[in-house]
PDB file of N, CA and C in Angstrom:
ATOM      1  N   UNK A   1      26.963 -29.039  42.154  1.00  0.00           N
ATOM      2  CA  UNK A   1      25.681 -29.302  42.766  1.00  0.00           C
ATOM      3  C   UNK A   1      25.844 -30.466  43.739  1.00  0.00           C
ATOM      4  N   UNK A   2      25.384 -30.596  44.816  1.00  0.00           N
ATOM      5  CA  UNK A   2      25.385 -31.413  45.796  1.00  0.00           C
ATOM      6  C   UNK A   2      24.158 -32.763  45.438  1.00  0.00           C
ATOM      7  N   UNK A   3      24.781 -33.825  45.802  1.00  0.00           N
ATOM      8  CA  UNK A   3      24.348 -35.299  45.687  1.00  0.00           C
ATOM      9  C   UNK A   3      22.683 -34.950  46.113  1.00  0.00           C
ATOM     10  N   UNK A   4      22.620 -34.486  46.760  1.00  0.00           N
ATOM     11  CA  UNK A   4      20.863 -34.069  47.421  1.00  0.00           C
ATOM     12  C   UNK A   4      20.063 -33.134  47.014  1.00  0.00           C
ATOM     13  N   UNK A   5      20.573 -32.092  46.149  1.00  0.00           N
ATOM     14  CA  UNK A   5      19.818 -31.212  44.934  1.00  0.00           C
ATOM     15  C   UNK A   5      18.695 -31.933  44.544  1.00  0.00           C
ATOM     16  N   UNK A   6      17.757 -31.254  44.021  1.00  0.00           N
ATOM     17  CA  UNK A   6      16.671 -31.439  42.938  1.00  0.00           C
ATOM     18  C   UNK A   6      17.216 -30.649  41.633  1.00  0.00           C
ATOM     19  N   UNK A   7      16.995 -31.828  40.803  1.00  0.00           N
ATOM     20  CA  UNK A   7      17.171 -30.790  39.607  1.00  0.00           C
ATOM     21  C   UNK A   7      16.114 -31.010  38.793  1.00  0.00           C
ATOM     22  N   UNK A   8      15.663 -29.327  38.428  1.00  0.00           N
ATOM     23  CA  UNK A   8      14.639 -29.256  38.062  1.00  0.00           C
ATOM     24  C   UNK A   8      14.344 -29.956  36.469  1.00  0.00           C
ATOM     25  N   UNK A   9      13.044 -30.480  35.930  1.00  0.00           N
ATOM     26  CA  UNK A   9      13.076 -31.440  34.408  1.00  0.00           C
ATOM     27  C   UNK A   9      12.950 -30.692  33.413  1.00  0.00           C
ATOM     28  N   UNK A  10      12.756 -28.908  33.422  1.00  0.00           N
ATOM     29  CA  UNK A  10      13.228 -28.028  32.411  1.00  0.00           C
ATOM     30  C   UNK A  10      14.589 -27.246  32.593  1.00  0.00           C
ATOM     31  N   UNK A  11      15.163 -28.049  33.270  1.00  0.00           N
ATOM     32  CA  UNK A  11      17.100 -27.458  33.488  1.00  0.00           C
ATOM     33  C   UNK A  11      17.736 -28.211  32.328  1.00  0.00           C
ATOM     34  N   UNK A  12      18.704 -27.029  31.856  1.00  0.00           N
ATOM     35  CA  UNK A  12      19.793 -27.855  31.092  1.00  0.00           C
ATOM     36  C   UNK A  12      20.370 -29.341  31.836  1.00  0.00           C
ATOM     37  N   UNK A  13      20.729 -28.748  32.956  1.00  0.00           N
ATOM     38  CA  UNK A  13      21.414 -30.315  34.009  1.00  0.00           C
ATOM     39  C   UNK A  13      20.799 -31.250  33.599  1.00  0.00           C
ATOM     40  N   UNK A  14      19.450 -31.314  33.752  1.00  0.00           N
ATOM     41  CA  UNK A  14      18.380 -32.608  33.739  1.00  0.00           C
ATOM     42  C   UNK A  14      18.652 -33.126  32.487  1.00  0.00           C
ATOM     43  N   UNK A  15      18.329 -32.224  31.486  1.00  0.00           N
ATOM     44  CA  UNK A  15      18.363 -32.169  29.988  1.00  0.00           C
ATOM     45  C   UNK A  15      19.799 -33.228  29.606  1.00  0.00           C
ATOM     46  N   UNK A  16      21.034 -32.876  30.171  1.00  0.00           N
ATOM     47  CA  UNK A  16      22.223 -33.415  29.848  1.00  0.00           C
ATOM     48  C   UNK A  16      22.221 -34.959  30.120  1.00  0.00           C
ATOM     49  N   UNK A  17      21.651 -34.645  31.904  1.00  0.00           N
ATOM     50  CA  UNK A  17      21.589 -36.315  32.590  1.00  0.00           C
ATOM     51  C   UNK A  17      20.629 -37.080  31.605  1.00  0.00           C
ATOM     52  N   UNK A  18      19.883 -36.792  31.819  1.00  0.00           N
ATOM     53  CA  UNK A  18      18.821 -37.819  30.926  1.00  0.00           C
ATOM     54  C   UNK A  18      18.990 -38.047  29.246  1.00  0.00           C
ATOM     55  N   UNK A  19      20.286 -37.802  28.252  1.00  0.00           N
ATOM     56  CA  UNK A  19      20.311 -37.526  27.264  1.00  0.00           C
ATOM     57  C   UNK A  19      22.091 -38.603  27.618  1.00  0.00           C
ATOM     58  N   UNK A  20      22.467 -38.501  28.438  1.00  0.00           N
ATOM     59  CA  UNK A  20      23.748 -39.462  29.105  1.00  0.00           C
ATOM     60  C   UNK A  20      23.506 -40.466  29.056  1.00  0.00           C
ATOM     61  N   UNK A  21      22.145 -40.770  30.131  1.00  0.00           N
ATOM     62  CA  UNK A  21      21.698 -42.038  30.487  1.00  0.00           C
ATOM     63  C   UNK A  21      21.103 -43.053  29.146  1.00  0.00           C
ATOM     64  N   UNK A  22      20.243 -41.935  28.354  1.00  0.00           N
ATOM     65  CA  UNK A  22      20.174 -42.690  26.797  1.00  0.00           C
ATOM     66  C   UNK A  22      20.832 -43.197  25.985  1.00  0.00           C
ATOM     67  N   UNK A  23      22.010 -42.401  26.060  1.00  0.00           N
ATOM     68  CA  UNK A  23      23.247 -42.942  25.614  1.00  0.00           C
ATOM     69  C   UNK A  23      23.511 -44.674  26.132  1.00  0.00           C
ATOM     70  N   UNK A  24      23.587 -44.479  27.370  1.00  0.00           N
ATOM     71  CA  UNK A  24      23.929 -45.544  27.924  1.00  0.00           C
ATOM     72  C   UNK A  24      23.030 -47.111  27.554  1.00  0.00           C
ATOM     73  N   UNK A  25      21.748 -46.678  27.313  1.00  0.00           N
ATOM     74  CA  UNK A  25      21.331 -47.396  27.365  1.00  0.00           C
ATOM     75  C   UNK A  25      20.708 -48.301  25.831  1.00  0.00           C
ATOM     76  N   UNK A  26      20.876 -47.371  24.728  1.00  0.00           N
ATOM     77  CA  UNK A  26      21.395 -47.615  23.602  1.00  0.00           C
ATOM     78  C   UNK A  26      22.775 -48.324  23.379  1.00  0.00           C
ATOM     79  N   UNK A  27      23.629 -47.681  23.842  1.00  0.00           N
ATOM     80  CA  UNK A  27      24.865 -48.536  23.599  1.00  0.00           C
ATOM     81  C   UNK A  27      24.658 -49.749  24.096  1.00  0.00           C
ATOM     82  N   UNK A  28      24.070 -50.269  25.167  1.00  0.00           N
ATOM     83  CA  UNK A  28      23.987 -51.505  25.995  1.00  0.00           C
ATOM     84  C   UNK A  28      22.961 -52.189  25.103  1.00  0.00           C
ATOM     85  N   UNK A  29      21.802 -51.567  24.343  1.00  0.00           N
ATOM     86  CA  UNK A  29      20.871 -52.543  23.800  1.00  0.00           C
ATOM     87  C   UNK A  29      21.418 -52.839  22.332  1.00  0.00           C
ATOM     88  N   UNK A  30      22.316 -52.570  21.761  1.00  0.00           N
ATOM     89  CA  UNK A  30      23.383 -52.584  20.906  1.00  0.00           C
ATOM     90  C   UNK A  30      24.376 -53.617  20.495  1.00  0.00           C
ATOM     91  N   UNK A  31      24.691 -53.757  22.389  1.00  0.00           N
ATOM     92  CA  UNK A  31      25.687 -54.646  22.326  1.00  0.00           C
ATOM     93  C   UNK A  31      25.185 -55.802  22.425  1.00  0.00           C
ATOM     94  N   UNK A  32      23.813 -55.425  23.168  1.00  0.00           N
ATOM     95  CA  UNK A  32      23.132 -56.938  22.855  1.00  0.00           C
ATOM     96  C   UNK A  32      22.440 -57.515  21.994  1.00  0.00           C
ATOM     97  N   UNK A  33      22.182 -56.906  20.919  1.00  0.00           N
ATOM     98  CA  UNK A  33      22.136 -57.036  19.639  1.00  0.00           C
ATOM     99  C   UNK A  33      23.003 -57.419  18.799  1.00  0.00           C
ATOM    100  N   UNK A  34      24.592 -56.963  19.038  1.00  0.00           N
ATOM    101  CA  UNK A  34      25.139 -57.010  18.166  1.00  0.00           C
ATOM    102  C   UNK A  34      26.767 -57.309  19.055  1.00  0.00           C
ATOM    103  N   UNK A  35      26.801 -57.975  19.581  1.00  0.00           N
ATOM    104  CA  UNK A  35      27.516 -58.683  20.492  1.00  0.00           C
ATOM    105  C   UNK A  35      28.919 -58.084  19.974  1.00  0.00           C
ATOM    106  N   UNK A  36      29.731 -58.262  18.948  1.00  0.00           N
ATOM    107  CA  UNK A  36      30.584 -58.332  18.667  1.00  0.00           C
ATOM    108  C   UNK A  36      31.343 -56.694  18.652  1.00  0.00           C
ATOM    109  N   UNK A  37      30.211 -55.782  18.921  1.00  0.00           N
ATOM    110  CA  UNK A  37      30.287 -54.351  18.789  1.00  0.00           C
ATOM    111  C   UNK A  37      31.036 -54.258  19.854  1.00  0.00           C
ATOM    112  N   UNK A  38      31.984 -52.570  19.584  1.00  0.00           N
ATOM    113  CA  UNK A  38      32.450 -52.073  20.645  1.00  0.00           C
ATOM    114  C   UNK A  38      32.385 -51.058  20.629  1.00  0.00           C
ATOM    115  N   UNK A  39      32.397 -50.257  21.720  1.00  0.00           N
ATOM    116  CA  UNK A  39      31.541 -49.124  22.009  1.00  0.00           C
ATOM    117  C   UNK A  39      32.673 -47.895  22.113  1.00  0.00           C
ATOM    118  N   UNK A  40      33.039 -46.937  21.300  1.00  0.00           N
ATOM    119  CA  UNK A  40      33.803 -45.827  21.312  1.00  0.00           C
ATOM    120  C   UNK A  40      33.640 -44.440  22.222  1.00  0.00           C
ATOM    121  N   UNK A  41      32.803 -43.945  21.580  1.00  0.00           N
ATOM    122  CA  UNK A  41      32.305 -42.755  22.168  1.00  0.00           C
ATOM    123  C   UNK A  41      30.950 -42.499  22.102  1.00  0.00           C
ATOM    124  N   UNK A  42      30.219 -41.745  23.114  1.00  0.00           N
ATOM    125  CA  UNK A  42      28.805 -41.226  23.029  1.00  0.00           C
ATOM    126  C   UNK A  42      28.413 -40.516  24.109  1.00  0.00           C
ATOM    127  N   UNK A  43      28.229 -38.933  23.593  1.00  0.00           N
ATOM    128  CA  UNK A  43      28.581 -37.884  24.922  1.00  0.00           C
ATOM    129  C   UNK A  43      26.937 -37.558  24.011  1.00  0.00           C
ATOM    130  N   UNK A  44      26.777 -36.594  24.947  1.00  0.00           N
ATOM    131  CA  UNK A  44      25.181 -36.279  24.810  1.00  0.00           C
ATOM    132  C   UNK A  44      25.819 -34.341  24.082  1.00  0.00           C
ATOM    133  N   UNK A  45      25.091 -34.453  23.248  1.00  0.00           N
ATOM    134  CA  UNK A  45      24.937 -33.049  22.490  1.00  0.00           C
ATOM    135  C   UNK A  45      23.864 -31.888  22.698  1.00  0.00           C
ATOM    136  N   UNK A  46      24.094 -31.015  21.560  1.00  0.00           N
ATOM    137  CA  UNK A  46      23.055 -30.212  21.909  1.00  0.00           C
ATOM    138  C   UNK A  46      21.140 -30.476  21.501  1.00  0.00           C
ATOM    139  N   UNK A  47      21.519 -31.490  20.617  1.00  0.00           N
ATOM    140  CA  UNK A  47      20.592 -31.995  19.992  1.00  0.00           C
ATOM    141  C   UNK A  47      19.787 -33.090  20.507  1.00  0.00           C
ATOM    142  N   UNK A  48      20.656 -33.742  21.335  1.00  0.00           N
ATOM    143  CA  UNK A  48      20.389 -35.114  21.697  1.00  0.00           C
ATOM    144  C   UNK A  48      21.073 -35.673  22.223  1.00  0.00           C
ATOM    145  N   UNK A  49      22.158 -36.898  21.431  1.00  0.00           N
ATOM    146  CA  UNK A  49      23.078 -37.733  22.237  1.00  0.00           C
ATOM    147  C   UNK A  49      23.708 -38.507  20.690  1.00  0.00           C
ATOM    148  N   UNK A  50      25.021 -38.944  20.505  1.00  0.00           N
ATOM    149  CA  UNK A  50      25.182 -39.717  19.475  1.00  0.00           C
ATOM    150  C   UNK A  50      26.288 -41.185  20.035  1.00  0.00           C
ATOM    151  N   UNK A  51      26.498 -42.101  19.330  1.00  0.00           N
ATOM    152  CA  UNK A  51      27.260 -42.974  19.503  1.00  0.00           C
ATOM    153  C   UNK A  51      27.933 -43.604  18.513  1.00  0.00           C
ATOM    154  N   UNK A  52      29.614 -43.601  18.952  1.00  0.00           N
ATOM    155  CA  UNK A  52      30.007 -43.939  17.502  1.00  0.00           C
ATOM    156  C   UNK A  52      30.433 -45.699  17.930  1.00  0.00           C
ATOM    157  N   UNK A  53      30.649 -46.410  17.121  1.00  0.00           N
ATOM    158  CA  UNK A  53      30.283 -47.931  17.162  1.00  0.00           C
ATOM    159  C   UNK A  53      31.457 -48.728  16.283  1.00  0.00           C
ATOM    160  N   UNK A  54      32.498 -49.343  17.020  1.00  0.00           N
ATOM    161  CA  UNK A  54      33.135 -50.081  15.987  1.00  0.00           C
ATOM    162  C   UNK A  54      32.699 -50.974  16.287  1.00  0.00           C
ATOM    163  N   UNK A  55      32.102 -52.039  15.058  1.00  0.00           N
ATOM    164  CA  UNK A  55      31.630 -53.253  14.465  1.00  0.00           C
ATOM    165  C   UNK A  55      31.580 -53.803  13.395  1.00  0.00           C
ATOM    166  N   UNK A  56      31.657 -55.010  13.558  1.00  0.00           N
ATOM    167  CA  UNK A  56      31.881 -56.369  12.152  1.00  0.00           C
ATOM    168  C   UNK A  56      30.164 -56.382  11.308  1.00  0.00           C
ATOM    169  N   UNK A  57      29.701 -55.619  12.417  1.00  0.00           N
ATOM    170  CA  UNK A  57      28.411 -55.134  11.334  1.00  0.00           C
ATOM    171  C   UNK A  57      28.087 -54.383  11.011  1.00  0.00           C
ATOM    172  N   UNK A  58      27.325 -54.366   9.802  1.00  0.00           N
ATOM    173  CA  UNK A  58      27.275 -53.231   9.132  1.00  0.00           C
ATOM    174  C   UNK A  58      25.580 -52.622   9.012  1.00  0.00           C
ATOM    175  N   UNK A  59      25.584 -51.760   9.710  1.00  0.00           N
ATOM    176  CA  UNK A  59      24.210 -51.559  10.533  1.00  0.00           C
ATOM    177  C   UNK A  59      23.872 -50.916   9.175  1.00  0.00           C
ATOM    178  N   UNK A  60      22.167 -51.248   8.950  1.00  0.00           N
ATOM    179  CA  UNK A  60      21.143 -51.180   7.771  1.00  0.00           C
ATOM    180  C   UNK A  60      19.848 -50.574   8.911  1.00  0.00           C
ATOM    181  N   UNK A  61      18.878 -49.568   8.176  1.00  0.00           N
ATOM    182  CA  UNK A  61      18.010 -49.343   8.704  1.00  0.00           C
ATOM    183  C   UNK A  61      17.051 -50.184   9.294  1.00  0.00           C
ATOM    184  N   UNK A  62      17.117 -51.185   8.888  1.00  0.00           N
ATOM    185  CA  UNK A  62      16.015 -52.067   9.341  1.00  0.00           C
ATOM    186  C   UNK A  62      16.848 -52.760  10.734  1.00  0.00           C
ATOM    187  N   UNK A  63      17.938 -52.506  11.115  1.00  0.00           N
ATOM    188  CA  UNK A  63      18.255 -52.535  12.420  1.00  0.00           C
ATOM    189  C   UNK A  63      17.591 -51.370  13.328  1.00  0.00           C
ATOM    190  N   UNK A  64      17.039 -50.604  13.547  1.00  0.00           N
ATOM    191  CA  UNK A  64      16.157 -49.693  13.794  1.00  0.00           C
ATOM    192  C   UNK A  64      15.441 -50.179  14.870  1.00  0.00           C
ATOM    193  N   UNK A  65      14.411 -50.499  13.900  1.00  0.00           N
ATOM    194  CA  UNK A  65      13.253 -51.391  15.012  1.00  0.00           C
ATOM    195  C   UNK A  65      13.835 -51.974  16.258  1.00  0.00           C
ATOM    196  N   UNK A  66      14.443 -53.186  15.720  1.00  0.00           N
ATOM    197  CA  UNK A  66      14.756 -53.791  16.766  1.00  0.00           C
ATOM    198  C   UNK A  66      15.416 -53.068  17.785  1.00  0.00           C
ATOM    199  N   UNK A  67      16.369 -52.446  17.300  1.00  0.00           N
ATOM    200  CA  UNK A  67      17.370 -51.825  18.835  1.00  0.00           C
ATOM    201  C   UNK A  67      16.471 -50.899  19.510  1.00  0.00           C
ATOM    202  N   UNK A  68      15.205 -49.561  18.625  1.00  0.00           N
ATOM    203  CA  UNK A  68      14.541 -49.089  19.339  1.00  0.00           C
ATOM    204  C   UNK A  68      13.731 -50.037  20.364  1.00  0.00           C
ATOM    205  N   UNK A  69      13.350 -51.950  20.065  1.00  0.00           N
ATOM    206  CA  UNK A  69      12.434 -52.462  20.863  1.00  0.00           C
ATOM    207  C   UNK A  69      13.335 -52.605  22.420  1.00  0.00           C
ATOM    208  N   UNK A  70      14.855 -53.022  21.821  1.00  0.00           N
ATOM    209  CA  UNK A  70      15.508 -52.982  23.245  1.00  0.00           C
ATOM    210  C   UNK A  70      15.883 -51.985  24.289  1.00  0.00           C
ATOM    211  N   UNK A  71      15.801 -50.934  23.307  1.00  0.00           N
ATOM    212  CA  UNK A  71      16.196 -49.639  24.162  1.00  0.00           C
ATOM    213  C   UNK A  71      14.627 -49.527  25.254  1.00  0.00           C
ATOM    214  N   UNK A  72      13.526 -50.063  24.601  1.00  0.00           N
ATOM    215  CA  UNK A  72      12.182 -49.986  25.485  1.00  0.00           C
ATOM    216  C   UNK A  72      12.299 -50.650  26.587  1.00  0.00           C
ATOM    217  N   UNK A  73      13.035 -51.866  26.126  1.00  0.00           N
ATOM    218  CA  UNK A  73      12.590 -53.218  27.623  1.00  0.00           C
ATOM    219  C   UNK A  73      13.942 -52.469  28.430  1.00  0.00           C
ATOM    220  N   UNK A  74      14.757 -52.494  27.935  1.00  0.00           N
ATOM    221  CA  UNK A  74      15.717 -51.757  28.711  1.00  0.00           C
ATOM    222  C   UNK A  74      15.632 -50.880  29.615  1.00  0.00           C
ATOM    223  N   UNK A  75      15.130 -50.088  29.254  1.00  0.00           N
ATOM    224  CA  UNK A  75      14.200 -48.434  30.117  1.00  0.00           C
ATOM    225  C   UNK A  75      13.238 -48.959  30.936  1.00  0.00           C
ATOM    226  N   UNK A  76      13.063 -50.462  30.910  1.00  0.00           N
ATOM    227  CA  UNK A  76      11.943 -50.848  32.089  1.00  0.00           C
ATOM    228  C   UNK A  76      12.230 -51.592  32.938  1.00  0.00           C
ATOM    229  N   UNK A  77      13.924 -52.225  32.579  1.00  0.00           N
ATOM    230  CA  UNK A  77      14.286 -53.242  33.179  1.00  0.00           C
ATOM    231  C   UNK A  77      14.693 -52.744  34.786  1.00  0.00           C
ATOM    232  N   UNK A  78      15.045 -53.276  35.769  1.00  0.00           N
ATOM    233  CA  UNK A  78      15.515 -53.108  36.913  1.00  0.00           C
ATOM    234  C   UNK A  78      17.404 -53.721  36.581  1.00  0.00           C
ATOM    235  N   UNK A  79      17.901 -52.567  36.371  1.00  0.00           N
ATOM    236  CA  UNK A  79      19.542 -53.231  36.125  1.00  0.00           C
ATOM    237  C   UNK A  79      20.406 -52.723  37.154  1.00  0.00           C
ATOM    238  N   UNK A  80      20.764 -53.867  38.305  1.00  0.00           N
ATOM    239  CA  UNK A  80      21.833 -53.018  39.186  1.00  0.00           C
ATOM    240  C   UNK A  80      23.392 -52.298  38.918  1.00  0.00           C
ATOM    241  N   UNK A  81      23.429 -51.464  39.816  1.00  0.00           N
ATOM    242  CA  UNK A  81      24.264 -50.699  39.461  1.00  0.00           C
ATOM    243  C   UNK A  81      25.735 -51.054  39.584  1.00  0.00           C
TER     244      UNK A  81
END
């Protein structure tokens, strides 16, 4: 597909990109959470998106909240590229 396409927001394409970019942006609110983390793999699925995480912590549900609050400000932030 060419750089100047539209892709439509019920296309698989879209579906993939935007399930990438979550990725991305989880892993990043992660690391800033949890500084010491390092980031392995996280490809977007059929389901969603997953990320696997080596760290000196040992993530508990009640890490949850919080990373969902960063993944929010994150998704609003202006972050150059």
């Amino acid at each position: 597909m060419s750089e100047s396409a539209v892709i439509n927001k019920k296309s698989e394409e879209y579906l993939n990109n935007l399930r990438h970019s979550t990725a991305h942006v989880m892993a990043q609110a992660v690391q800033e959470l949890f500084p010491d983390t390092k980031l392995t793999i996280g490809p977007p699925i059929e389901d969603g998106f997953y990320y696997d995480f080596d760290s000196p912590h040992r993530f508990v549900p009640e890490d949850l909240e919080p990373s969902k609050n960063a993944c929010a400000k994150l998704s609003k932030a202006t972050i150059p590229l």
